[in-house]
Protein backbone atom coordinates (compact mmCIF):
# COMPACT_ATOMS: atom_id res chain seq x y z
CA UNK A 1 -59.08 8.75 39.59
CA UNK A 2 -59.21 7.23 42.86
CA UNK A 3 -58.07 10.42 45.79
CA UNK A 4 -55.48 9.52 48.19
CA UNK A 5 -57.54 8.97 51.04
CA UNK A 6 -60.18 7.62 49.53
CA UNK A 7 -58.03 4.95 48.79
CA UNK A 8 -57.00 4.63 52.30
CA UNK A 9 -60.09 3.98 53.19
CA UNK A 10 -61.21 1.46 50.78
CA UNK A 11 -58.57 -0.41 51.84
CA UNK A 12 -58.85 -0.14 55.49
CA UNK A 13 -62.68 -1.56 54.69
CA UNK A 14 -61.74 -4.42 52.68
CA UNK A 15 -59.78 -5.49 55.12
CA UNK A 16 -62.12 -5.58 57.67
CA UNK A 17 -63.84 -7.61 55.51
CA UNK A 18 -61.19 -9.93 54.70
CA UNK A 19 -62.60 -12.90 56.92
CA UNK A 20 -65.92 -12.67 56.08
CA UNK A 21 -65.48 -12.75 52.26
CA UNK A 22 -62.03 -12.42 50.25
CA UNK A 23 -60.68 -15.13 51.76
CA UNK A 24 -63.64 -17.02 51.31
CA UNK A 25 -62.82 -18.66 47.96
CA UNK A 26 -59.90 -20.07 48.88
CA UNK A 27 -61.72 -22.02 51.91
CA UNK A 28 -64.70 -23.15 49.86
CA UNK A 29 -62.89 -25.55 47.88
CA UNK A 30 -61.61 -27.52 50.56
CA UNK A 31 -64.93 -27.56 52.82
CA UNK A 32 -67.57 -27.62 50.71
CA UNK A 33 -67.27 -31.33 49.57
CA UNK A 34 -70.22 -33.28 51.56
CA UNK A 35 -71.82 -29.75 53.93
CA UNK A 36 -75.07 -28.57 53.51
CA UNK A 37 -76.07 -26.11 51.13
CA UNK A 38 -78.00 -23.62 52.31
CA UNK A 39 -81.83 -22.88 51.76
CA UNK A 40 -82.73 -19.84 49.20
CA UNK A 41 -84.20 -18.19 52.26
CA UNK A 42 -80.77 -18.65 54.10
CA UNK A 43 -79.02 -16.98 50.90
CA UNK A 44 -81.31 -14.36 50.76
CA UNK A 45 -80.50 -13.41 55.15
CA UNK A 46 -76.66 -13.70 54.07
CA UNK A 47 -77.10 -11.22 51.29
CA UNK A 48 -78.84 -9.12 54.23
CA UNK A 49 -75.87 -10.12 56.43
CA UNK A 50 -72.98 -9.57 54.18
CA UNK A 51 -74.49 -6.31 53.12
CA UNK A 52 -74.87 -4.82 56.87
CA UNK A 53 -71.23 -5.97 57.82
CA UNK A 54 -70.31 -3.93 54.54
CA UNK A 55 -71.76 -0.62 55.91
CA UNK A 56 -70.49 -1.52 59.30
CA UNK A 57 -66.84 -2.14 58.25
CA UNK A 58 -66.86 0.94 55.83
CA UNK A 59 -67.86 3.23 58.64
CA UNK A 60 -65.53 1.52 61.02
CA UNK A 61 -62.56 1.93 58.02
CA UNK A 62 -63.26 5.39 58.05
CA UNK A 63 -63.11 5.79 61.99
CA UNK A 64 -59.13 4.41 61.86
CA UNK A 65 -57.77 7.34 59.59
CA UNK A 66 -57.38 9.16 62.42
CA UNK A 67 -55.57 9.27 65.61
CA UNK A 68 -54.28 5.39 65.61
CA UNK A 69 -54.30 5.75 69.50
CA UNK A 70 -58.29 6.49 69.46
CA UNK A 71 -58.97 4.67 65.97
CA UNK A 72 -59.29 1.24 67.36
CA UNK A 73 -61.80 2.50 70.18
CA UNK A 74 -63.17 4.69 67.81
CA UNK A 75 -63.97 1.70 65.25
CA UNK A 76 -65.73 -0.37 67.96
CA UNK A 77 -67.70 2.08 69.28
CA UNK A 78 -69.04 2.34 65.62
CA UNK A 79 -69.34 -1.27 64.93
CA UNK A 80 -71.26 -1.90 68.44
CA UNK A 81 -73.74 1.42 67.81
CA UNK A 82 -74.17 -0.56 64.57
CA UNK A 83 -75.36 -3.53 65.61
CA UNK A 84 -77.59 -2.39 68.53
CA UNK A 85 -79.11 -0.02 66.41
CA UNK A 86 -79.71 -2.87 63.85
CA UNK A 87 -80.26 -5.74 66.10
CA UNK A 88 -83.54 -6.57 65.13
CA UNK A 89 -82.62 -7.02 61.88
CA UNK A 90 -79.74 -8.74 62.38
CA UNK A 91 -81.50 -10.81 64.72
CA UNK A 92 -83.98 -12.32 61.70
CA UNK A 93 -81.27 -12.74 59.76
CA UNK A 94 -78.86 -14.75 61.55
CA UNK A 95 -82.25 -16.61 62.70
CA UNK A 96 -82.96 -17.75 59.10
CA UNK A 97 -79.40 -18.20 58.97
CA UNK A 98 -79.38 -20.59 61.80
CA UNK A 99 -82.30 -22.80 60.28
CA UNK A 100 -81.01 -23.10 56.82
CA UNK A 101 -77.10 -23.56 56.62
CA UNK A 102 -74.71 -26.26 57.14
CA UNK A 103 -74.71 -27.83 61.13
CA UNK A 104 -71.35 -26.78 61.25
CA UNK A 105 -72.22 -23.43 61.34
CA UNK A 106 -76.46 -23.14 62.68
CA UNK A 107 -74.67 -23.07 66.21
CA UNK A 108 -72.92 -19.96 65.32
CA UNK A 109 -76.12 -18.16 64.11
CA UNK A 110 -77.96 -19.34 66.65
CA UNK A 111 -75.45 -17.59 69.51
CA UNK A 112 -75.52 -14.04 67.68
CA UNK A 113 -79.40 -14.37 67.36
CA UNK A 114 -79.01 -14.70 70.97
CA UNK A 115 -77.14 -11.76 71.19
CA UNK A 116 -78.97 -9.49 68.86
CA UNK A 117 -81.96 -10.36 70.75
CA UNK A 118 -80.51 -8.80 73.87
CA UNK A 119 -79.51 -5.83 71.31
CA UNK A 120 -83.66 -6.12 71.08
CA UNK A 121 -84.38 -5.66 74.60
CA UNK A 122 -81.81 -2.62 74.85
CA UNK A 123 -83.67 -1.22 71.92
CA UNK A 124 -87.38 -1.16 73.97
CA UNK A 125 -85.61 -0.38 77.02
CA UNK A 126 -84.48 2.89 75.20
CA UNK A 127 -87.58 3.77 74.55
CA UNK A 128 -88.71 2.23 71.34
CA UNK A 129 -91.78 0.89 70.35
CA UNK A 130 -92.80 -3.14 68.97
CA UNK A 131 -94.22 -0.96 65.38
CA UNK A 132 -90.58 1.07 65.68
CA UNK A 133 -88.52 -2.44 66.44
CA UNK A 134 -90.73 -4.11 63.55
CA UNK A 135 -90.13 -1.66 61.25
CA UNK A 136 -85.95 -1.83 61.54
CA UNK A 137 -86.16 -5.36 61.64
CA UNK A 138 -88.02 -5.41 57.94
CA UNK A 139 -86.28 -2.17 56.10
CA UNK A 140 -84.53 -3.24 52.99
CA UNK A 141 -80.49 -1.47 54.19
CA UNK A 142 -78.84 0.00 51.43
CA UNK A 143 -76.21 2.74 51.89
CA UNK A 144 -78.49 5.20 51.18
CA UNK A 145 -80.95 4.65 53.64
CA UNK A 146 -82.16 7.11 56.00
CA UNK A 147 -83.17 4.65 59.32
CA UNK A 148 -84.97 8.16 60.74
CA UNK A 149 -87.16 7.96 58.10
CA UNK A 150 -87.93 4.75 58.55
CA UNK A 151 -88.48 4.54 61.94
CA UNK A 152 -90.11 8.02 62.59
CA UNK A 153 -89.58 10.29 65.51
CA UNK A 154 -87.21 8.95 67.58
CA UNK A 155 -86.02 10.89 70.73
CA UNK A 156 -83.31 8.70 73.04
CA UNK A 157 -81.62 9.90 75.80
CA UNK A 158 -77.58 10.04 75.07
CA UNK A 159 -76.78 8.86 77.88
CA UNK A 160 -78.87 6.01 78.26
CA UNK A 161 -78.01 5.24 74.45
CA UNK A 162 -74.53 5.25 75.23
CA UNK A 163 -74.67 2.46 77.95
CA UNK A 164 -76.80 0.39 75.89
CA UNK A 165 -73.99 0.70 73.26
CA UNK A 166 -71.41 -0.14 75.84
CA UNK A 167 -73.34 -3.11 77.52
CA UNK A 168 -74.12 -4.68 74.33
CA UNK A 169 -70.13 -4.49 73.36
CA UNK A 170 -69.74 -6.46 75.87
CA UNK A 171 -70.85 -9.22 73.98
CA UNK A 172 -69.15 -8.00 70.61
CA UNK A 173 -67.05 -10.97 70.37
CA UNK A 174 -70.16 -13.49 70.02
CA UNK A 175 -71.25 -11.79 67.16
CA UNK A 176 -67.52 -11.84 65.91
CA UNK A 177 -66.72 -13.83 62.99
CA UNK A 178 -63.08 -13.65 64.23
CA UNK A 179 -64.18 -15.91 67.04
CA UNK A 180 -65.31 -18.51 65.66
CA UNK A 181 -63.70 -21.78 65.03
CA UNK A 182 -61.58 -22.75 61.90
CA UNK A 183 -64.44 -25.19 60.66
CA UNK A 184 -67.23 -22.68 61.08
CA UNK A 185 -65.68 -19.87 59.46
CA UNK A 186 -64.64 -22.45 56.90
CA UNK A 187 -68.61 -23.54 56.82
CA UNK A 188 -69.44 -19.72 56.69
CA UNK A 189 -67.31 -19.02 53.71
CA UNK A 190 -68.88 -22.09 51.86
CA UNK A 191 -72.63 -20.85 52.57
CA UNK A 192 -71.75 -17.38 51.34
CA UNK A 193 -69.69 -18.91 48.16
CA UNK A 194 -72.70 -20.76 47.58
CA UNK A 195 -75.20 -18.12 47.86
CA UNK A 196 -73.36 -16.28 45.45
CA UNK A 197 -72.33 -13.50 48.53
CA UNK A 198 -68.51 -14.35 47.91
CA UNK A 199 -67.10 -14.87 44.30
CA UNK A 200 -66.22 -18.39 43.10
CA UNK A 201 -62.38 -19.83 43.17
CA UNK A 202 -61.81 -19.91 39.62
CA UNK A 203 -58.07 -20.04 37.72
CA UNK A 204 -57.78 -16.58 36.73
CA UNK A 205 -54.91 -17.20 33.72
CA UNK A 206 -57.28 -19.58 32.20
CA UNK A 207 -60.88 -17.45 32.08
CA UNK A 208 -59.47 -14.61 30.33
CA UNK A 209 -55.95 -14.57 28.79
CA UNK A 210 -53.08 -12.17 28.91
CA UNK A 211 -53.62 -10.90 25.15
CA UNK A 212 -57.35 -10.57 25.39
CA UNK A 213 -56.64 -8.33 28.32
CA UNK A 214 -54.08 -6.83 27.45
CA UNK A 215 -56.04 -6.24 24.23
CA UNK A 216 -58.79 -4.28 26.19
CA UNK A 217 -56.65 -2.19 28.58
CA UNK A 218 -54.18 -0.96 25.84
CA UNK A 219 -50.73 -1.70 27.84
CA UNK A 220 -49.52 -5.02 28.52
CA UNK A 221 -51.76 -6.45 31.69
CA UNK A 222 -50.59 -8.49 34.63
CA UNK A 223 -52.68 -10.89 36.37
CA UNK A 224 -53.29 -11.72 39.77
CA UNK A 225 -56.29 -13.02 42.79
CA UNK A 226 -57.04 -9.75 44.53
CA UNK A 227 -59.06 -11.34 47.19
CA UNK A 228 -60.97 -13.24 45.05
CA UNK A 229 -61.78 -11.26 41.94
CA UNK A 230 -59.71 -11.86 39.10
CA UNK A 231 -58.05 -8.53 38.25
CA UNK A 232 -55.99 -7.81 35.15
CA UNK A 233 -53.69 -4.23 35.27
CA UNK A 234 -51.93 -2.46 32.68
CA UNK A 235 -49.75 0.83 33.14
CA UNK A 236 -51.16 4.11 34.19
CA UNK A 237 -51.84 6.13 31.43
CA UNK A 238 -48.91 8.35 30.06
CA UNK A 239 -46.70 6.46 32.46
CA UNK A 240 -43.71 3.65 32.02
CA UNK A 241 -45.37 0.28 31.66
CA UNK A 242 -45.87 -0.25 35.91
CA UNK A 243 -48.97 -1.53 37.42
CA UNK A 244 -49.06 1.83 39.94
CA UNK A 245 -50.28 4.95 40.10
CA UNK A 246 -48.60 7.83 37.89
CA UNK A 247 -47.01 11.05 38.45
CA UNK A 248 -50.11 12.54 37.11
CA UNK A 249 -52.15 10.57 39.85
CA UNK A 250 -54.07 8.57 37.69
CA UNK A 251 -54.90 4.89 38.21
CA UNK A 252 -53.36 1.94 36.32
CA UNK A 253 -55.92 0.98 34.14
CA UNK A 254 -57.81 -2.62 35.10
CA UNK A 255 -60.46 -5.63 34.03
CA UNK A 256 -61.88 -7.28 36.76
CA UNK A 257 -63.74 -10.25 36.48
CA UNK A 258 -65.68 -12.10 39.23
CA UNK A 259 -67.58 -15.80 39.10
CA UNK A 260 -70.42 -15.95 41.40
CA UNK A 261 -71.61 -19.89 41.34
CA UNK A 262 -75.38 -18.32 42.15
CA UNK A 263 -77.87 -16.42 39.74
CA UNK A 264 -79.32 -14.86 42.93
CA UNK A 265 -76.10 -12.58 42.62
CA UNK A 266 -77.31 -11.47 39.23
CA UNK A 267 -80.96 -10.51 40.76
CA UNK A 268 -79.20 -8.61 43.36
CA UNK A 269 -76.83 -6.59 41.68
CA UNK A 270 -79.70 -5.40 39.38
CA UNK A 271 -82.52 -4.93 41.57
CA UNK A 272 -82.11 -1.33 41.37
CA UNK A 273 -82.98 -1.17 37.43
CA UNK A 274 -80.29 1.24 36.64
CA UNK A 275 -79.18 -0.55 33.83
CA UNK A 276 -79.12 -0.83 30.13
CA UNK A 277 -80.02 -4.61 28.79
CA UNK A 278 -77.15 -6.39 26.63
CA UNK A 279 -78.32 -8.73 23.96
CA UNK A 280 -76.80 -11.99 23.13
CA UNK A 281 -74.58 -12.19 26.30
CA UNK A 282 -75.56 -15.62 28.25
CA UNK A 283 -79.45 -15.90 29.58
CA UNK A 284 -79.63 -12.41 30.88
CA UNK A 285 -76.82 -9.56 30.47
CA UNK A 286 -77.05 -5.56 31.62
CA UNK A 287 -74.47 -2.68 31.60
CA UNK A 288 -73.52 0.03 34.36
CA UNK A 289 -71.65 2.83 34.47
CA UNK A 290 -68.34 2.67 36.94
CA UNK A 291 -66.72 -0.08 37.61
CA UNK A 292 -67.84 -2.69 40.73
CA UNK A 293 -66.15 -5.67 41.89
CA UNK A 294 -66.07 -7.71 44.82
CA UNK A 295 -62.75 -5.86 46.09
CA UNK A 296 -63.45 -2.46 44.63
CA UNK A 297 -65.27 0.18 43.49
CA UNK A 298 -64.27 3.16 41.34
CA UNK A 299 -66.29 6.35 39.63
CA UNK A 300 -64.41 5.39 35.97
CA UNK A 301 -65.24 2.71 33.62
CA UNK A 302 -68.06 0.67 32.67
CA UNK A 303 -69.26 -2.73 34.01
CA UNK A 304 -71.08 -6.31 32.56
CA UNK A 305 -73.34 -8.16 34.83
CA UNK A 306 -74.44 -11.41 33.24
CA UNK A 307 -75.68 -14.78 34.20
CA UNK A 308 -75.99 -17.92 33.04
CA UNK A 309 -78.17 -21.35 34.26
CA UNK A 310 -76.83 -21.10 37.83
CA UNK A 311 -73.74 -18.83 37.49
CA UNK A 312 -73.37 -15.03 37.65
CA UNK A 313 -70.38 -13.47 35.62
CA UNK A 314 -69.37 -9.39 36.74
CA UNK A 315 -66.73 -8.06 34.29
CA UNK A 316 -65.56 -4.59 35.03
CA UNK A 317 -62.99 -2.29 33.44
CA UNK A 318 -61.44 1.06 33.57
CA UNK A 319 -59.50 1.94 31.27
CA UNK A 320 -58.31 5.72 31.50
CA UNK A 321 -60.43 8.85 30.18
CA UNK A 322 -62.59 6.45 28.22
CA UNK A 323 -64.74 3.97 29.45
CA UNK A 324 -64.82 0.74 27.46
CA UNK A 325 -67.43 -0.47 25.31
CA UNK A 326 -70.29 -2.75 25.32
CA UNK A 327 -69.52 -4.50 23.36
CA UNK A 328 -65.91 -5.03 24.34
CA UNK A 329 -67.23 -6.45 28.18
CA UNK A 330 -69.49 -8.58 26.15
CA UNK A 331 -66.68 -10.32 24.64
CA UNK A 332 -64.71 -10.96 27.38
CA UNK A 333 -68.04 -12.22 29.21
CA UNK A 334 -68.75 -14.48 26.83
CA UNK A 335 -65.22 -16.31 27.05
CA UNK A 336 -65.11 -16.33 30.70
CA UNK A 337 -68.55 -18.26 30.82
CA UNK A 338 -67.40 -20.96 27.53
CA UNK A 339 -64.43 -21.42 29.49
CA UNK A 340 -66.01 -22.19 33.08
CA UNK A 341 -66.89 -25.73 33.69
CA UNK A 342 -70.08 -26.63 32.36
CA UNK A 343 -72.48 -28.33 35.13
């Protein structure tokens, strides 16, 4: 069960994200033919990238279920104490980025390096030291991570924290996706499509048909793009046959399926180890419990990360009280990547 404002929230988030990711699929296709593919060491900053903008936008989503007056304020002030605080990691990363992606897009790297090294000198001008900046600029982020820790004792003044935050929002916009031009966010969706950051445009009806998913959910299962993952919904459970939430305020049961055209996805998604292997499920398969896709996240279910040669395959699936088998994911896996096209 997914809570009200939970919800809210998730969707506020994904939004924010819209530009750097869910739309990205659609984009690839008609701009990747003849750019530059990036460098593994350019994937690897964009996973460091994407992930950052993830926390930043989730925080920010959560800032605009208030008072809509204040929420917009509210959600910058986040997103700029974000990035200051994080500028020298940021700034590393959109310098590899810079060095390793398509021209079309280096120049855009290259200006928010520039900016994130101001971010830098606010940073020592606050107070903290080359070990502290060194430190933030190599910590691994996950959501989980307690900066404090990392950095040690950290005393800044509030008020000289808060103009730093306010003179590096003046420069917010360079380090703006938004801003930039139609071919370099087109460029930027192609780097992270490529890097296996932003799932693959694939033809959802034909990876996984209606029976086989209807087959696993239980009800009869629509099928649509939801930003890029392939998502297949049934009913609620004891509800009519409607792809929305029932009375009882339990979700409509779903299979999601995303094609990442990278294995570095696959090493990603299971660097934490919190798996259990699958056998016989392309060149390297593992299950988790919940569900994760590109475009959501939910507590239920059960989820199949698997990859083959250069493609990654995430099938996930709630369906109600009980979370799917194995063995079930496995199946569906296995069809999406004999139906892909090979090389």
């Amino acid at each position: 069960m997914t809570h009200p404002w939970r919800r809210r929230a998730v969707a506020l988030f994904v939004g924010a994200l819209l530009v750097l990711g869910a739309s990205a699929p659609a984009m690839a296709s008609s701009s990747a033919k003849g750019s530059t593919p990036p460098t593994r060491d350019a994937c690897e900053a964009f996973a460091d990238y994407f992930q950052i903008e993830y926390l930043v936008a989730f925080a920010s989503a959560f800032a605009q279920l208030g008072d809509k007056k204040s929420a917009k304020a509210a959600a910058a002030e986040i997103r700029d104490n974000f990035h200051l605080i994080l500028s020298p990691k940021l700034e590393q990363v959109t310098k590899t980025l810079a060095a390793g992606t398509d021209p079309v897009v280096r120049k855009l790297f290259a200006q928010q390096a520039a900016t994130f090294a101001k971010g830098v000198a606010l940073l020592e001008g606050l107070g903290l030291s080359k070990d502290q900046i060194q430190k933030i600029a190599a910590v691994d982020l996950k959501p989980d991570t307690d900066l404090q820790q990392v950095v040690g004792e950290v005393n800044l003044d509030k008020k000289k924290l808060k103009a730093a935050v306010k003179t590096f929002g003046a420069s917010a916009k360079s380090v703006d996706i938004n801003e930039a031009t139609s071919k370099q966010r087109a460029a930027f969706s192609d780097a992270g499509t490529a890097c296996g950051v932003f799932p693959d445009h694939v033809d959802c009806s034909k990876i996984v048909t209606t029976a086989e998913a209807t087959a696993l959910l239980g009800s009869s299962a629509k099928v649509a793009n939801d930003d890029g993952t392939c998502t297949y919904t049934g009913a609620a459970p004891s509800s009519p046959d409607s792809a929305s939430q029932s009375s009882t305020g339990q979700d409509p049961v779903q299979l999601s399926v995303d094609v990442y055209a990278s294995s570095l996805t696959f090493d990603r998604l299971t660097e934490s180890g919190q798996h259990e292997s699958v056998p016989n499920v392309g060149d390297e398969a593992v299950a988790v419990d919940g569900f994760t896709a590109f475009s959501s996240f939910k507590t239920c279910g059960r989820t199949l990360i698997t990859k083959q040669a250069q493609r990654t395959v995430v099938v996930a699936a709630c369906t109600g009280d009980t979370a799917p088998s194995t063995e079930s994911l496995a199946g569906i896996a296995t069809n999406v990547l004999t139906r892909l096209p090979q090389g």
